[in-house]
Protein backbone atom coordinates (compact mmCIF):
# COMPACT_ATOMS: atom_id res chain seq x y z
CA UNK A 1 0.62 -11.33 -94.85
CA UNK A 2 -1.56 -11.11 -97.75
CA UNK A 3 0.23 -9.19 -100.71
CA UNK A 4 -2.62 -6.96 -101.91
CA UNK A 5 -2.90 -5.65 -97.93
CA UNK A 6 0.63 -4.99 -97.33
CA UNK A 7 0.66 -3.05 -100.63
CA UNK A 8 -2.24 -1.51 -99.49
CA UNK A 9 -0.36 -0.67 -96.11
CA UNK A 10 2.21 0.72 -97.51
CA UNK A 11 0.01 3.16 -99.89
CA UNK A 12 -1.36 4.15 -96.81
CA UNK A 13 1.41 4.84 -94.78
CA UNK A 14 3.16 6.91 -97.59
CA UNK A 15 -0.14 8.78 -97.84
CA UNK A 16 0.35 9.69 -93.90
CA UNK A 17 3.61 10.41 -94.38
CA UNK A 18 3.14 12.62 -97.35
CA UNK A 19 0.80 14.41 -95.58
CA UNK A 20 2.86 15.05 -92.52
CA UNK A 21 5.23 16.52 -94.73
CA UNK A 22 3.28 19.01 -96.13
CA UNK A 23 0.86 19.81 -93.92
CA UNK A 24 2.84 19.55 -90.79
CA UNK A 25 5.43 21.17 -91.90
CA UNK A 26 4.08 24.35 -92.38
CA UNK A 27 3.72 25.29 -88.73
CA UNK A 28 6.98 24.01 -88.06
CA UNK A 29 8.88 26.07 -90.38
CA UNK A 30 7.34 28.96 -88.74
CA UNK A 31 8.10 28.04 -85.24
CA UNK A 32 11.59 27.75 -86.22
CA UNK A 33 11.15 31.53 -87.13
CA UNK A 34 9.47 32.50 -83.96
CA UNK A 35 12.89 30.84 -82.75
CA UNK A 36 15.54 32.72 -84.78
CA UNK A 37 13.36 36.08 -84.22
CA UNK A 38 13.48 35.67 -80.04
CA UNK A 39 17.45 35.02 -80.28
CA UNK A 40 17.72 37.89 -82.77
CA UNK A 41 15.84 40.43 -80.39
CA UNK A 42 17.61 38.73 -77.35
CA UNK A 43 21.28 39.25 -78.94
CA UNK A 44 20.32 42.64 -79.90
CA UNK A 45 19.23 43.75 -76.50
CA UNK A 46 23.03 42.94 -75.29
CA UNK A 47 24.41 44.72 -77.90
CA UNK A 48 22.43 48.54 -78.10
CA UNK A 49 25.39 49.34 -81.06
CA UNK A 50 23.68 46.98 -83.58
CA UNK A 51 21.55 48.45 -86.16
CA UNK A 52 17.95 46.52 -85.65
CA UNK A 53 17.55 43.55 -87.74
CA UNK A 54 14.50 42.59 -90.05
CA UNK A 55 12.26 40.11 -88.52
CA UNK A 56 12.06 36.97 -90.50
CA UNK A 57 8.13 36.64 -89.47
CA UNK A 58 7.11 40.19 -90.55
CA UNK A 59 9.35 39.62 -93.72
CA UNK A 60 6.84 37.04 -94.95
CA UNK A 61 4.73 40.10 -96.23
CA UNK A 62 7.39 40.04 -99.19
CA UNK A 63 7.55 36.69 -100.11
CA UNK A 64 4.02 36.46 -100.95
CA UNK A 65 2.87 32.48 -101.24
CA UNK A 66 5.72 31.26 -99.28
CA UNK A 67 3.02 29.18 -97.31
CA UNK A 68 1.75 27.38 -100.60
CA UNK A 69 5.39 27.17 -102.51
CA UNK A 70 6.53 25.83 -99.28
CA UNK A 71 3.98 23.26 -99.34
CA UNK A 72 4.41 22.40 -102.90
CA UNK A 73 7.95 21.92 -102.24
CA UNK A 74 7.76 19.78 -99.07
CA UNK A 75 5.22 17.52 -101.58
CA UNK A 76 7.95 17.36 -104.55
CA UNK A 77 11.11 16.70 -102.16
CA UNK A 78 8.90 13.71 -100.37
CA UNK A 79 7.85 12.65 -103.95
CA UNK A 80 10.89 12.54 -105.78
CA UNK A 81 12.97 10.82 -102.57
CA UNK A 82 10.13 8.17 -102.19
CA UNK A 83 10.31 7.53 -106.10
CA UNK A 84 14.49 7.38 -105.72
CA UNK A 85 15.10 10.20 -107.96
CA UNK A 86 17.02 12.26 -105.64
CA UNK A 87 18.10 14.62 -108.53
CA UNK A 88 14.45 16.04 -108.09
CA UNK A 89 15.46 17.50 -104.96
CA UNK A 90 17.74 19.99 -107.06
CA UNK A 91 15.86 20.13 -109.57
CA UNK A 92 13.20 21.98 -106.85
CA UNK A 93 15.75 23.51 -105.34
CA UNK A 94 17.18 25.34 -108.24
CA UNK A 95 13.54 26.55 -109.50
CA UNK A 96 12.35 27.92 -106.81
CA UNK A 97 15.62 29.81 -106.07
CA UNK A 98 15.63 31.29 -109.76
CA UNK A 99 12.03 32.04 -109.39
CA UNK A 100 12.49 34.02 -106.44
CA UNK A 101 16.02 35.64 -107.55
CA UNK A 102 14.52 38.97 -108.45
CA UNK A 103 12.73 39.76 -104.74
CA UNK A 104 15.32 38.35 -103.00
CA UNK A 105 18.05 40.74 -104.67
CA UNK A 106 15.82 43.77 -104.70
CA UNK A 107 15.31 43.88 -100.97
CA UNK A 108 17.24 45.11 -97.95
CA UNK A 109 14.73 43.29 -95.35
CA UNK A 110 15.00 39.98 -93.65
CA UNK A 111 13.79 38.38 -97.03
CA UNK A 112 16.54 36.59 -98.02
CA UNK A 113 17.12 34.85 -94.61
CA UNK A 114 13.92 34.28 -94.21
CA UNK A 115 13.98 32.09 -98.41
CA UNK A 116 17.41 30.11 -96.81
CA UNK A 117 15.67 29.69 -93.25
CA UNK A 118 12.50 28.19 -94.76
CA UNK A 119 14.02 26.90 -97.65
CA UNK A 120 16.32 24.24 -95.65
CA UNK A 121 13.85 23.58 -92.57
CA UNK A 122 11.76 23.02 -94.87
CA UNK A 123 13.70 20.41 -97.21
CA UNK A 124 14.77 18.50 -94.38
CA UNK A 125 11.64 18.04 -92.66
CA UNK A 126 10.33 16.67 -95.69
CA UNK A 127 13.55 14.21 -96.35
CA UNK A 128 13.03 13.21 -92.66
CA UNK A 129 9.53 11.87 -93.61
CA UNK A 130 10.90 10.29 -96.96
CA UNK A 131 13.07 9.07 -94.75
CA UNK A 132 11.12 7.85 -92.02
CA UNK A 133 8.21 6.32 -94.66
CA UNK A 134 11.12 4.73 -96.55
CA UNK A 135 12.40 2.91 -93.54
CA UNK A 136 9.29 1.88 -92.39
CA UNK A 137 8.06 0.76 -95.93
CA UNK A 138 11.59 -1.72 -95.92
CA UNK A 139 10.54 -3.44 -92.52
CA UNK A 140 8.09 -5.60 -94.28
């Protein structure tokens, strides 16, 4: 194969990947909450003595710009994995849990499992495509 077109392959198919990760990963972060709110509501329904939790999807009101940050960080994790600095993954890690230490701790609602719930479906759904683009990138 010519060299210029496989590098221009590969471009392209981290450019597909990328954008997988952030933009498909959006709607599957929230399905996963749609998930963990049904098995809430259905364990709750056996179990009348429980107090009622928060919902994680009506808990999004208090994490305003989870949508974008979560975006943003699906973009950095891919980035920094692809470039084989996997120290960047902690590095966003660590910022976006100090930025959003003060709402988290101030809150008695569904907030904070809502931040850890997104948080890690969100990280590894964008080290699956680093992942996946990485492998794929290696075949040829």
């Amino acid at each position: 194969m010519i060299p210029s077109l496989a590098l221009a392959l590969k471009v392209l198919l981290v450019a597909a990947f990328g954008a997988i990760a952030v933009f498909v990963g959006s709607p599957v972060v929230s399905w996963l909450f749609g998930r963990v709110d049904a098995a809430t509501a259905k364990a709750q329904a056996k179990d009348e003595s429980q107090a009622p939790a928060p919902r994680l999807l009506a808990a999004g009101v208090l994490l305003r710009g989870g949508h974008w940050i979560g975006m943003l960080e699906r973009l950095a994790i891919f980035a920094s994995l692809l470039a084989g600095f996997g120290e960047g993954l902690a590095v966003v890690l660590a910022v976006k849990s100090l930025a959003r230490y003060p709402e988290l701790r101030a809150t008695t609602s569904g907030a904070a499992e809502r931040f850890i719930i997104g948080t890690f479906a969100s990280t590894l759904f964008a080290a699956a495509c680093a992942g996946l683009a990485w492998w794929l990138i290696t075949l040829w």
